[in-house]
Protein backbone atom coordinates (compact mmCIF):
# COMPACT_ATOMS: atom_id res chain seq x y z
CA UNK A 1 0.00 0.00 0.00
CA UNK A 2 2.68 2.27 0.80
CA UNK A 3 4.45 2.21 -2.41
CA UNK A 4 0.91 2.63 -4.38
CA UNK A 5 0.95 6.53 -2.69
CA UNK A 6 4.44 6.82 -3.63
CA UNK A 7 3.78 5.82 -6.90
CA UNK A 8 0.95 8.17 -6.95
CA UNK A 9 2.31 11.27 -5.78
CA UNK A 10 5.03 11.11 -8.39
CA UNK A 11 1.93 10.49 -11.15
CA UNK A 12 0.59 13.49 -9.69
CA UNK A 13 3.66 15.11 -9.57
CA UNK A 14 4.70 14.33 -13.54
CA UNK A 15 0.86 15.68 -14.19
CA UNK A 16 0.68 18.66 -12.48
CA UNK A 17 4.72 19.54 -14.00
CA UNK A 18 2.98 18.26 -17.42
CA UNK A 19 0.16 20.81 -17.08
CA UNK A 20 2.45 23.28 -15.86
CA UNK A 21 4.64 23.16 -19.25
CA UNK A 22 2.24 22.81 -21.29
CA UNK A 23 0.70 26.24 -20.13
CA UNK A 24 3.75 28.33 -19.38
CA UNK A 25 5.62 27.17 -23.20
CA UNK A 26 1.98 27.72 -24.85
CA UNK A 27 1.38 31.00 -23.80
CA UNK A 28 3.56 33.32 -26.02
CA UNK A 29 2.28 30.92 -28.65
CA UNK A 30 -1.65 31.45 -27.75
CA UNK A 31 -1.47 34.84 -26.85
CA UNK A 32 0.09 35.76 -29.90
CA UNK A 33 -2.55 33.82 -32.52
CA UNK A 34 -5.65 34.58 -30.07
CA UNK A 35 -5.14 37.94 -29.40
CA UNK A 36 -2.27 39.47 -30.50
CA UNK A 37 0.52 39.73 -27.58
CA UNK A 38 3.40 40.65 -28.73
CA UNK A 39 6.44 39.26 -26.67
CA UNK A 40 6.61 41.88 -23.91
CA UNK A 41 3.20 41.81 -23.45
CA UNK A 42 3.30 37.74 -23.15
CA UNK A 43 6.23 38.08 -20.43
CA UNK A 44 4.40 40.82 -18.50
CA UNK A 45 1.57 37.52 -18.20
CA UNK A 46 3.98 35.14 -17.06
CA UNK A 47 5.67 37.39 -14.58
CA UNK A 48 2.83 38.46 -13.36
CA UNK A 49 1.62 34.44 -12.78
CA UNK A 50 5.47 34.09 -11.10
CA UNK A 51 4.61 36.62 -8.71
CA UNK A 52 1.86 34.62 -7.51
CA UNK A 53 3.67 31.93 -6.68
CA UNK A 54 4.73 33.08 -3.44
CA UNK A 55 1.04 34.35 -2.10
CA UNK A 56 -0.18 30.54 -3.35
CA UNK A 57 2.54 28.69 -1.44
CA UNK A 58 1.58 30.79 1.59
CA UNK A 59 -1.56 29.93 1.70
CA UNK A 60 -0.48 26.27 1.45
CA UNK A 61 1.34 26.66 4.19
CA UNK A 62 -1.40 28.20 6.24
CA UNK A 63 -3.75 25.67 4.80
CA UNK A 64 -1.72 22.84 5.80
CA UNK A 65 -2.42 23.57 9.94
CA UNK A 66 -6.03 22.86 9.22
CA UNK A 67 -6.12 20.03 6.32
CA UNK A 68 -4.25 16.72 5.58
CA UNK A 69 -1.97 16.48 2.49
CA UNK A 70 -4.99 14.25 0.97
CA UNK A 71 -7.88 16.88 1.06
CA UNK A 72 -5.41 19.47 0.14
CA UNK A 73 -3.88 17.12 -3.04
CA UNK A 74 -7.64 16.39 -3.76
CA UNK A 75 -8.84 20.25 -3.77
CA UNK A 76 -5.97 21.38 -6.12
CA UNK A 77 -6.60 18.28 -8.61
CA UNK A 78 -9.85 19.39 -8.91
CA UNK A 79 -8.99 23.25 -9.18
CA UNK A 80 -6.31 21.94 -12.05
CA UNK A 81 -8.95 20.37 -13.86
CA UNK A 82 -11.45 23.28 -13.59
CA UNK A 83 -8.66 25.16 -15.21
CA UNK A 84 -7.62 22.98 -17.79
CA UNK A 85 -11.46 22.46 -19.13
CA UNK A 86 -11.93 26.52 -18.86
CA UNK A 87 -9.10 27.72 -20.87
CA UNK A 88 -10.08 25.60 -23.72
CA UNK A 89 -10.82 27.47 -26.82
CA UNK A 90 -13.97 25.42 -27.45
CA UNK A 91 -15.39 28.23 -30.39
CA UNK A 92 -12.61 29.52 -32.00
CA UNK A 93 -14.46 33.58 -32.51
CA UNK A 94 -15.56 33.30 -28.95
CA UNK A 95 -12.11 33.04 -27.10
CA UNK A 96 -11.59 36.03 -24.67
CA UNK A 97 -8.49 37.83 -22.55
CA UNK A 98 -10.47 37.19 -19.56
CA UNK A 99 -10.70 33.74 -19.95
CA UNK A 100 -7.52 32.99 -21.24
CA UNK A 101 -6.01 34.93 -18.16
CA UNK A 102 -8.30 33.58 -15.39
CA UNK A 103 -8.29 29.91 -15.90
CA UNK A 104 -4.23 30.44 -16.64
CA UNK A 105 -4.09 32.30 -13.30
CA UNK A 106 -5.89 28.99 -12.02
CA UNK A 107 -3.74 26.86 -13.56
CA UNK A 108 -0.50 27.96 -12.33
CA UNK A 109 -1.93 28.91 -8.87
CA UNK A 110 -3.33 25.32 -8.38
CA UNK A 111 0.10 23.73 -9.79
CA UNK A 112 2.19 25.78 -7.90
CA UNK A 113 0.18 25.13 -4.43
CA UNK A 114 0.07 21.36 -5.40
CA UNK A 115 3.39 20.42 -5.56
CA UNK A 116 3.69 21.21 -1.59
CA UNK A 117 1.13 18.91 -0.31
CA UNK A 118 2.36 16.48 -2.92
CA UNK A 119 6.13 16.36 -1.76
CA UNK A 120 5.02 16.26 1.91
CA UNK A 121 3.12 13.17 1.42
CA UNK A 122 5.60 11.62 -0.54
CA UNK A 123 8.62 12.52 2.20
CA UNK A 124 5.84 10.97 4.75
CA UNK A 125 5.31 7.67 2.69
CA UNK A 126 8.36 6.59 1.39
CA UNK A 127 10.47 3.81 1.69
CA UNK A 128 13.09 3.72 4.05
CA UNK A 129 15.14 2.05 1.21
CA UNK A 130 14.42 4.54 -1.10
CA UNK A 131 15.39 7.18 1.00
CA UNK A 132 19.02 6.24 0.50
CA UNK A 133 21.54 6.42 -2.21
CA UNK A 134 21.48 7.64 -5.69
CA UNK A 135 17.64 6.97 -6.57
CA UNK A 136 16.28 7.68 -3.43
CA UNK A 137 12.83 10.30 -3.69
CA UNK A 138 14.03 13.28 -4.65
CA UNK A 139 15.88 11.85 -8.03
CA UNK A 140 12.58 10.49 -8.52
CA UNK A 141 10.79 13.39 -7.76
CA UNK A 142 13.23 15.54 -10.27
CA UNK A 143 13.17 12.95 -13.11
CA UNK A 144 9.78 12.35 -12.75
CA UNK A 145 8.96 16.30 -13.53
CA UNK A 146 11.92 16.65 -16.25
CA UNK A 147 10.04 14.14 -18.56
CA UNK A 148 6.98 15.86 -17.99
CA UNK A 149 8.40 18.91 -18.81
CA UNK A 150 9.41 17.15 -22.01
CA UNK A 151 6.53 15.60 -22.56
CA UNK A 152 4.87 18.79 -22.51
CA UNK A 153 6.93 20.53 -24.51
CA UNK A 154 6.68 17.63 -27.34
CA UNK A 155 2.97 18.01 -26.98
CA UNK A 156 3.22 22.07 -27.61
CA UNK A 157 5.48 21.15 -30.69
CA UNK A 158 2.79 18.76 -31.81
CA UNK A 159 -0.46 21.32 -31.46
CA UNK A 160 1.44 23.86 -33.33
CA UNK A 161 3.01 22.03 -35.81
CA UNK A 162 -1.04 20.21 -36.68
CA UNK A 163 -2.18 24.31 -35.98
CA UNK A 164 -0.17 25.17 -39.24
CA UNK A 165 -1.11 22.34 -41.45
């Protein structure tokens, strides 16, 4: 049983790193094609989103007194799902700013507070064994989100490539 929630919390961490990727690469990409960001413009987004980081992770932390790592993991899955369905372009003339930028903002919050929770329970559940030499948890941890990364990258390279066909 124990090595089932390890296993897990690196599945959720490769998804929520995946998800992460996929929006942060995207964006100069989809701001540029949906409404006409130049590069600056695109930047000023993402720094904005990396300034946010540190408000989310504080609430985490405060968040963390009152809930387990479970029903914390379980509300930002959800809340990364929410965001992932609403920034969908689902009709292509009816794609606004607002909802581009909110469900982002959503996105990278909910990511960003995840990965807390998520490494807790993992340091909490793993194997003694694993804990130990050179592929103990936190190679795990790092190679787990480096091929998500690249996974989600791939996947950008794929939607744009099948976007100009």
């Amino acid at each position: 049983v124990q090595t089932v929630v390890v296993v897990m919390t690196l599945w959720i961490y490769f998804v929520l790193k995946l998800v992460l990727e996929s929006l942060l690469s995207s964006c100069p990409t989809v701001t540029r094609y949906f409404f006409g960001w130049n590069a600056s413009t695109s930047g000023l987004f993402l720094a904005f989103l990396g300034l946010l980081m540190f408000p989310a992770n504080m609430a985490v932390a405060r968040l963390s007194y009152y809930y387990e790592d479970k029903e914390l993991i379980r509300s930002f899955m959800v809340a990364i799902l929410f965001g992932c369905i609403g920034i969908i372009a689902y009709l292509p003339g009816h794609y606004s700013v607002i909802q581009y930028t909110v469900f982002g903002i959503c996105i990278f919050v909910s990511t960003n507070a995840l990965e807390g929770p998520n490494m807790s329970l993992l340091s909490k559940t793993i194997p003694k064994s694993w804990a130990r030499g050179t592929f103990n948890s936190g190679f795990l941890a790092t190679e787990s989100g480096t091929l998500a990364r690249s996974i989600g990258d791939v996947l950008i390279s794929l939607a744009a490539v099948k976007g100009d066909a």
